[in-house]
N, C-alpha and C. Protein backbone atom coordinates (compact mmCIF):
# COMPACT_ATOMS: atom_id res chain seq x y z
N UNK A 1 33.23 1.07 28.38
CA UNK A 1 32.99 -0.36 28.28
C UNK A 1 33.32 -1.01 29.60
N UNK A 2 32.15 -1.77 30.02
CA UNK A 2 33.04 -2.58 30.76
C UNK A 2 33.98 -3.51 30.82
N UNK A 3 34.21 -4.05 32.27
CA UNK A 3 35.42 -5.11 32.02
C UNK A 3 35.12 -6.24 31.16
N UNK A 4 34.05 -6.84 31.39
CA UNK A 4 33.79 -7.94 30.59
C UNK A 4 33.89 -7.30 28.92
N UNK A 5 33.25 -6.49 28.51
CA UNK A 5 32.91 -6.21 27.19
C UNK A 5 34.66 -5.47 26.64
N UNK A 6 35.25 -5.52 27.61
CA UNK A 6 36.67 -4.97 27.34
C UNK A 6 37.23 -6.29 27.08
N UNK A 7 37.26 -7.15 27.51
CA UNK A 7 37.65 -8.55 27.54
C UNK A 7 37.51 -8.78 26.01
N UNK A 8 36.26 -8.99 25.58
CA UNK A 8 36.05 -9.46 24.67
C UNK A 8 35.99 -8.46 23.53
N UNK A 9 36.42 -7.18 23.61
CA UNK A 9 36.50 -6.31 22.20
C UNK A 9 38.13 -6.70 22.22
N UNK A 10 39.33 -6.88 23.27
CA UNK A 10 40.43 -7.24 23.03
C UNK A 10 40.38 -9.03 22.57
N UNK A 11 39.37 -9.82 22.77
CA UNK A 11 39.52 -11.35 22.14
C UNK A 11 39.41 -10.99 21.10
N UNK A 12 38.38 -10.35 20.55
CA UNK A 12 38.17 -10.25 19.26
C UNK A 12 38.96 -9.44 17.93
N UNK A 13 39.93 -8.80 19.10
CA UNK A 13 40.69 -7.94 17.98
C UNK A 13 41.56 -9.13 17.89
N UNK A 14 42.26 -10.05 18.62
CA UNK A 14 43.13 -10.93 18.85
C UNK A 14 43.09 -12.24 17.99
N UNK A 15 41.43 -12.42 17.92
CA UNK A 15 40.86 -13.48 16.70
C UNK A 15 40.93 -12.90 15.50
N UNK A 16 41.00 -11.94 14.89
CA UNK A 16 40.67 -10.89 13.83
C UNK A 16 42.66 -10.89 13.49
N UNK A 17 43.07 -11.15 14.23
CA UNK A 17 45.28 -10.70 13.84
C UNK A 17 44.82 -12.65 13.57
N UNK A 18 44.83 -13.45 14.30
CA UNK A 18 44.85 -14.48 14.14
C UNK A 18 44.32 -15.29 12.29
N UNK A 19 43.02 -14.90 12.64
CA UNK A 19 42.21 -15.17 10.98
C UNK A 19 43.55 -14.62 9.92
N UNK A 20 43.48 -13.41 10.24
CA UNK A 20 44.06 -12.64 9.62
C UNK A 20 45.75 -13.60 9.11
N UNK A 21 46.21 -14.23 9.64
CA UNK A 21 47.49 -14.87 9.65
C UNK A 21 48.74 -14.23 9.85
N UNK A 22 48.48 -13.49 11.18
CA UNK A 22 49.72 -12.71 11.03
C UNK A 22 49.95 -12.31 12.58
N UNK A 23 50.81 -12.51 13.15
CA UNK A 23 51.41 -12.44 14.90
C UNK A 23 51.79 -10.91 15.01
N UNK A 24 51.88 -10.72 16.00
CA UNK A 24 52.00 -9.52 16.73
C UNK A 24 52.97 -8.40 15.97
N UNK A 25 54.27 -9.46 15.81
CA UNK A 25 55.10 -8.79 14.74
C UNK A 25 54.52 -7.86 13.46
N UNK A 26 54.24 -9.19 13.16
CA UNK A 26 53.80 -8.63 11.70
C UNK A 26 52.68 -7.62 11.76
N UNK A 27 51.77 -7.93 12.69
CA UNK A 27 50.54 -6.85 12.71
C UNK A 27 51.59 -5.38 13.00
N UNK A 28 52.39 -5.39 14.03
CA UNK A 28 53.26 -4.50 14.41
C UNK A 28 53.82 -3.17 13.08
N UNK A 29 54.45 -4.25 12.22
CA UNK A 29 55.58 -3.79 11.28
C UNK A 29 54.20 -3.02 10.09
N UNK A 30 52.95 -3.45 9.88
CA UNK A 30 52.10 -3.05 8.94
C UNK A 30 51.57 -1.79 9.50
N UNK A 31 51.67 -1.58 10.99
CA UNK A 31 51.15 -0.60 11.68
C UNK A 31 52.31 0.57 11.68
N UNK A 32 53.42 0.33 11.24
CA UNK A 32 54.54 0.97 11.80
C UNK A 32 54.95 0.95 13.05
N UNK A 33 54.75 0.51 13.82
CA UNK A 33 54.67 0.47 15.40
C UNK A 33 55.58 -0.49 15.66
N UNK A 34 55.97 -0.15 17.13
CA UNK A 34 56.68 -1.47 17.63
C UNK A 34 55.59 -2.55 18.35
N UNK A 35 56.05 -3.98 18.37
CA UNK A 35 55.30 -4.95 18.68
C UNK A 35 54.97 -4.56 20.17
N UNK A 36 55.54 -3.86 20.78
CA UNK A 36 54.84 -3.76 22.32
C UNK A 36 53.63 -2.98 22.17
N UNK A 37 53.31 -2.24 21.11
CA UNK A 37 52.34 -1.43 20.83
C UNK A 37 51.00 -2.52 20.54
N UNK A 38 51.42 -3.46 20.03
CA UNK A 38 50.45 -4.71 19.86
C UNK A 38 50.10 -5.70 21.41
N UNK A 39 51.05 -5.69 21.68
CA UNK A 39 51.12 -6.79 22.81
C UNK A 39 50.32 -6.37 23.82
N UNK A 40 50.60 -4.88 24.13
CA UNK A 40 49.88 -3.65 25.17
C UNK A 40 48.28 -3.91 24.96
N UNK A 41 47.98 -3.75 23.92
CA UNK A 41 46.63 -3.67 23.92
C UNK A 41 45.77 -4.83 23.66
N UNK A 42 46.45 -5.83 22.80
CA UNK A 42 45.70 -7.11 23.30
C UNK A 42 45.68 -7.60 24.46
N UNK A 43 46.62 -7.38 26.04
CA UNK A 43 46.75 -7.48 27.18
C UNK A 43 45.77 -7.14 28.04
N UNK A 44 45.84 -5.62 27.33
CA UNK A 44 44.39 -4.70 28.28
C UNK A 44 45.45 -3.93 28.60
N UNK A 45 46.77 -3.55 28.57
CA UNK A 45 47.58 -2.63 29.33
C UNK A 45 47.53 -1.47 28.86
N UNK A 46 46.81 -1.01 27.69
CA UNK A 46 46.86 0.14 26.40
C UNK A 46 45.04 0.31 25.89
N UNK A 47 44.82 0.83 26.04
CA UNK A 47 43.66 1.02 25.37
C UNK A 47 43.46 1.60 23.96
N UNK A 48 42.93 1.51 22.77
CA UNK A 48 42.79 2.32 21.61
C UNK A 48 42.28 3.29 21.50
N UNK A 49 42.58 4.21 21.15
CA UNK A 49 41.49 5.08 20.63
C UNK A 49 40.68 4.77 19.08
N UNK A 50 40.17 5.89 19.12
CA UNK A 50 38.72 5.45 17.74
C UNK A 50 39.72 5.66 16.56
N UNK A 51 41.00 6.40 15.89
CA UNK A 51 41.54 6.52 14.86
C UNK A 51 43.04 5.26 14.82
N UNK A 52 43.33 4.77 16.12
CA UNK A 52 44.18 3.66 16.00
C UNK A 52 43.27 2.19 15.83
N UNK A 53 42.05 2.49 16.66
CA UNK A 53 41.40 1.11 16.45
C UNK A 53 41.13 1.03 14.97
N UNK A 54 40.89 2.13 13.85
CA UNK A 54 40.55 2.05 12.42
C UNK A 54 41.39 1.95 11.97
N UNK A 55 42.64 1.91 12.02
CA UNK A 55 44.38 2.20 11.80
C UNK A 55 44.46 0.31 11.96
N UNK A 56 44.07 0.25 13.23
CA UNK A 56 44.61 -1.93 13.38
C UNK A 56 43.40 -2.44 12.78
N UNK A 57 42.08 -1.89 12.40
CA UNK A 57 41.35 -2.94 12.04
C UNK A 57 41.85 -3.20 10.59
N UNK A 58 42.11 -1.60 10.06
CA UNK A 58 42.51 -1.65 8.14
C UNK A 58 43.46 -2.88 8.31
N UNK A 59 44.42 -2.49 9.28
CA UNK A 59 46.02 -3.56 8.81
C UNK A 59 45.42 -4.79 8.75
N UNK A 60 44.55 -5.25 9.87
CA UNK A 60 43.68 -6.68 9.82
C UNK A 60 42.94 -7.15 8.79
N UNK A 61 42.31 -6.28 7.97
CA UNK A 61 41.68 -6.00 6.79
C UNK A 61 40.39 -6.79 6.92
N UNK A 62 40.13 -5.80 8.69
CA UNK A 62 38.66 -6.02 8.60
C UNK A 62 37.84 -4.30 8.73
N UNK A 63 36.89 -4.70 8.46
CA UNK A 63 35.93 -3.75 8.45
C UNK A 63 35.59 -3.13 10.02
N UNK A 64 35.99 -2.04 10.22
CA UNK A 64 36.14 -1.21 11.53
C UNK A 64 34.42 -1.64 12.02
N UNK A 65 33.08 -1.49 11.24
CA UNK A 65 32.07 -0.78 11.26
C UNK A 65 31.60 -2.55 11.64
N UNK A 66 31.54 -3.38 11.26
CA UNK A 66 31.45 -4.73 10.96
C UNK A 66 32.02 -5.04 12.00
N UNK A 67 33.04 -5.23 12.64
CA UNK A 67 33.96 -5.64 13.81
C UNK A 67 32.76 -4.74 15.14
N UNK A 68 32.82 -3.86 14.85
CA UNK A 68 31.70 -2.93 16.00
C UNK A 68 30.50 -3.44 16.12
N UNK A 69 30.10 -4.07 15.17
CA UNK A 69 28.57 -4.30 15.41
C UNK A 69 28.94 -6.01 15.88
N UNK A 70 29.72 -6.39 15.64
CA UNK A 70 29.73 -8.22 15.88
C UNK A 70 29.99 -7.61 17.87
N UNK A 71 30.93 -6.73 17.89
CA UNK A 71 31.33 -6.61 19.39
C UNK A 71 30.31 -6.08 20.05
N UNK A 72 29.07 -5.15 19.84
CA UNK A 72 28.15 -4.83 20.55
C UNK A 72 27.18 -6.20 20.62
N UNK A 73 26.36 -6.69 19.35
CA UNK A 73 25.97 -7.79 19.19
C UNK A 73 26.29 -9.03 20.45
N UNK A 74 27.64 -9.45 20.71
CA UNK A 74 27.75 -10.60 21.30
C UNK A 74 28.34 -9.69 22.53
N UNK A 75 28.40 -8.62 22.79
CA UNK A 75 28.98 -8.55 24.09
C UNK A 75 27.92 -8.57 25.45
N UNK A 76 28.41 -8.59 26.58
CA UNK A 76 27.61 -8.98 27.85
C UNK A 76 26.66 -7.78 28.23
C-alpha cells in the first residue's frame, strides 16, 4: 500500500474504534494487548498483519471483508 492509502486504511481503522465507542484502552483490553499495541498502529509505527487486522476489526465489530472493500473503494 501506499503512503497515502496507508494513511487512510489507519483513519479508517481509527473511525471504526471511534463509531465503535471505545478508546484505545478499551479497544486494547478486548484485544488482550497492551494499549501501545493500539496506539502503534493507528500512528503508522506498527503495521498489521492479515490475522491481527481480523483480530481488531472482530473487537470493533466490524466486518473485516466490508472494511476492505470501503478502503479499496475510497482509497487514492
Amino acid at each position: 500500500m501506499g503512503n497515502e492509502a496507508s494513511k487512510r486504511f489507519r483513519g479508517l481503522l481509527i473511525e471504526a474504534r471511534k463509531r465503535a465507542g471505545l478508546t484505545q484502552y478499551e479497544l486494547a483490553a478486548r484485544l488482550k494487548r497492551p494499549q501501545s499495541f493500539v496506539s502503534k498502529f493507528e500512528r503508522g509505527e506498527r503495521r498489521l498483519d492479515v490475522l491481527e487486522f481480523r483480530e481488531v476489526a472482530q473487537a470493533l465489530g466490524t466486518d473485516p471483508i466490508r472494511f476492505l472493500r470501503r478502503l479499496y473503494r475510497e482509497a487514492p
